[in-house]
C-alpha atoms as a PDB file:
ATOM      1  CA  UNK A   1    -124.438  55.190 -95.893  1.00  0.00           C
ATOM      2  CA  UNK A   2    -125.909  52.360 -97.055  1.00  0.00           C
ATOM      3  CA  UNK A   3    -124.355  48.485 -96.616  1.00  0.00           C
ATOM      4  CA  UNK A   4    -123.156  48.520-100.594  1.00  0.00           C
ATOM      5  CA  UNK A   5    -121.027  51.559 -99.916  1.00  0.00           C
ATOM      6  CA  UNK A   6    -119.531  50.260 -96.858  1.00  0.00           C
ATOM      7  CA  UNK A   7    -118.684  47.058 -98.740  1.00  0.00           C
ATOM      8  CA  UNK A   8    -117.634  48.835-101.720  1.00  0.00           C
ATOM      9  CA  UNK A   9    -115.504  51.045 -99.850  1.00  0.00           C
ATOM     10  CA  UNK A  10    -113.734  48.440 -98.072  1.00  0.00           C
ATOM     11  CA  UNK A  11    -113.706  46.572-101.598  1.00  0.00           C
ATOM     12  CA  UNK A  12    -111.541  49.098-103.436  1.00  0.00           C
ATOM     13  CA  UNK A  13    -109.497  49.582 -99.905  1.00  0.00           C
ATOM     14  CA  UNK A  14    -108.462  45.720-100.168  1.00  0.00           C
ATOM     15  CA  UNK A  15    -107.877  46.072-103.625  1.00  0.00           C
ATOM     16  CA  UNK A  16    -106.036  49.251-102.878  1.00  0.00           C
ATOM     17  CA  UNK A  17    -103.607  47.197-100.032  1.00  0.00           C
ATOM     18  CA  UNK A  18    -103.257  44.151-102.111  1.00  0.00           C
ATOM     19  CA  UNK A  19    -101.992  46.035-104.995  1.00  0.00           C
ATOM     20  CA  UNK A  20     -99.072  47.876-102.718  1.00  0.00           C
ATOM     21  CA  UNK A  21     -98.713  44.552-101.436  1.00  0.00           C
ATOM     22  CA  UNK A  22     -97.871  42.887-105.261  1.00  0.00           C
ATOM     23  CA  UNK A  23     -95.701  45.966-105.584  1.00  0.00           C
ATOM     24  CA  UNK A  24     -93.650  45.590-102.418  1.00  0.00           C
ATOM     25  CA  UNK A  25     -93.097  41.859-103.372  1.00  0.00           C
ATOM     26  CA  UNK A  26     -92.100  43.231-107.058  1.00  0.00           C
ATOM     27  CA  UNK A  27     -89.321  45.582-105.400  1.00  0.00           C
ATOM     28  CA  UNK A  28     -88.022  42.649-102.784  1.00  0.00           C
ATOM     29  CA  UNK A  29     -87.927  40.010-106.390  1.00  0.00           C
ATOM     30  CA  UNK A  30     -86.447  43.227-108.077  1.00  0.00           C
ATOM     31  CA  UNK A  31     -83.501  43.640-105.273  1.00  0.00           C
ATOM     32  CA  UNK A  32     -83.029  40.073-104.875  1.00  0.00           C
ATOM     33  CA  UNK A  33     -82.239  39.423-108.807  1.00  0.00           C
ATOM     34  CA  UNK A  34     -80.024  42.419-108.764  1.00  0.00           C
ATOM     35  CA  UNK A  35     -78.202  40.774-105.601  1.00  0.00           C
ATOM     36  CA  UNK A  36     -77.801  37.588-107.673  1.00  0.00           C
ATOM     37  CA  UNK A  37     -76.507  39.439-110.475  1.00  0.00           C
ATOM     38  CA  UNK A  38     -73.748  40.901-108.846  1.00  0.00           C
ATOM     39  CA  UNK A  39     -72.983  37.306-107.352  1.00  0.00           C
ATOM     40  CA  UNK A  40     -72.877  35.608-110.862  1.00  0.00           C
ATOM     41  CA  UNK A  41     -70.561  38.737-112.018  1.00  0.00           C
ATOM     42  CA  UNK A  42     -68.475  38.175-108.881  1.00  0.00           C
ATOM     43  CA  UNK A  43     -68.281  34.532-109.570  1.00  0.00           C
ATOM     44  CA  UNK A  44     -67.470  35.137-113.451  1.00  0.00           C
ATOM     45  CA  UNK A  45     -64.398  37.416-112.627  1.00  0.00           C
ATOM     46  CA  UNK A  46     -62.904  34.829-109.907  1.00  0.00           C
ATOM     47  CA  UNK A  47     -63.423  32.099-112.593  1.00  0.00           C
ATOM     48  CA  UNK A  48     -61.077  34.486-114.879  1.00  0.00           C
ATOM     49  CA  UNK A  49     -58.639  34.968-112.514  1.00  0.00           C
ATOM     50  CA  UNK A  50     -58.499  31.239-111.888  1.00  0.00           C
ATOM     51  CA  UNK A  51     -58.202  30.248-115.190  1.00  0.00           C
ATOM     52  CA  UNK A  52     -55.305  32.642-115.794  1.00  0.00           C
ATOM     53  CA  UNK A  53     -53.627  30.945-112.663  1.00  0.00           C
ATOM     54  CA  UNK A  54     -54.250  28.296-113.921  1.00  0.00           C
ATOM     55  CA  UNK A  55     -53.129  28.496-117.450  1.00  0.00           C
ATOM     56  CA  UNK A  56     -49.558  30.319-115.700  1.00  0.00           C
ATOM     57  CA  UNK A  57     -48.991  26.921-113.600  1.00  0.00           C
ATOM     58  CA  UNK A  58     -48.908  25.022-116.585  1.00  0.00           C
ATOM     59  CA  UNK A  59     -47.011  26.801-118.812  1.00  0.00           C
ATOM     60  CA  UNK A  60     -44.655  26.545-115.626  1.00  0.00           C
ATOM     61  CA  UNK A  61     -45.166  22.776-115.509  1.00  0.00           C
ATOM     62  CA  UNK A  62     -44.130  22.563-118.857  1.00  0.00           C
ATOM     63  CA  UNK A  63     -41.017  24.710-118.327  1.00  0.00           C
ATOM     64  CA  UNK A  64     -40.555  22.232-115.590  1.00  0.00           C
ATOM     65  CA  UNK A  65     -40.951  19.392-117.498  1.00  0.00           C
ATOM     66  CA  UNK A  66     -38.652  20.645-120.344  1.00  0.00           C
ATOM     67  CA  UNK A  67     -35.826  21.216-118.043  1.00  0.00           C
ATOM     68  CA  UNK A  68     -35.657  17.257-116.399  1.00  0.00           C
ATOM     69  CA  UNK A  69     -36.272  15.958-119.997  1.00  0.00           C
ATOM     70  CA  UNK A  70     -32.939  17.830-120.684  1.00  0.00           C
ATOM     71  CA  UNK A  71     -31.335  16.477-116.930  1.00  0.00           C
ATOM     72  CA  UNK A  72     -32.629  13.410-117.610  1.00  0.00           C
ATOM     73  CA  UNK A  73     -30.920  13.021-121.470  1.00  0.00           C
ATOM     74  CA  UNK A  74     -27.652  15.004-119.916  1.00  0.00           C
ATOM     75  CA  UNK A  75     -27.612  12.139-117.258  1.00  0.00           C
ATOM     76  CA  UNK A  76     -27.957   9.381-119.913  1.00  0.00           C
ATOM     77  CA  UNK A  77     -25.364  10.852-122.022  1.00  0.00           C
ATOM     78  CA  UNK A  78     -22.895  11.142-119.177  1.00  0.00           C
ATOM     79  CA  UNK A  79     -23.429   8.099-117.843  1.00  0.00           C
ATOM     80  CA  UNK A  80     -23.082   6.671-121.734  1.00  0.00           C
ATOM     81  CA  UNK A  81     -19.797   8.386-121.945  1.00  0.00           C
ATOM     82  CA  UNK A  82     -18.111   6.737-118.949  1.00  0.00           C
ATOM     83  CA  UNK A  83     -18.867   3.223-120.280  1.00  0.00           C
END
C-alpha cells in the first residue's frame, strides 16, 4: 500500500466517525426537545388547572362580597329603624 491509500483510508474512516458523531448529537438534540416538550405540555395543563382555581375563588369572592353588601344594608336598615 502506498501513502495515498493509507491517507485515504483513514480519510473516509474520519469522515466515517464524524458522521456517527453528527448523528449521535442529532439523537441527544432530538431527546432533549422531546423532554422540553413534555415540560411545556406539563406546564400548559398546570396553568389550566390554575386558572380554573382561580376563576372558582372569585366567583366565591363575589358570592362573598354579595352576602356583606346585603349584612351591611340589613345593618343600616336596622339600625335606621331604631332611630
Amino acid at each position: 500500500m502506498d501513502i495515498n491509500t493509507i491517507v485515504s483510508i483513514f480519510s473516509v474512516v474520519g469522515v466515517i466517525i464524524a458522521y456517527f458523531s453528527f448523528l449521535r448529537e442529532k439523537l441527544t438534540r432530538a431527546e432533549q426537545f422531546g423532554e422540553l416538550k413534555q415540560k411545556v405540555r406539563t406546564l400548559e395543563l398546570q396553568a389550566q388547572s390554575n386558572e380554573s382555581r382561580f376563576q372558582s375563588i372569585e366567583t366565591k369572592l363575589d358570592l362573598i362580597q354579595t352576602t356583606l353588601t346585603r349584612v351591611d344594608t340589613s345593618v343600616l336598615n336596622l339600625l335606621n329603624d331604631r332611630q
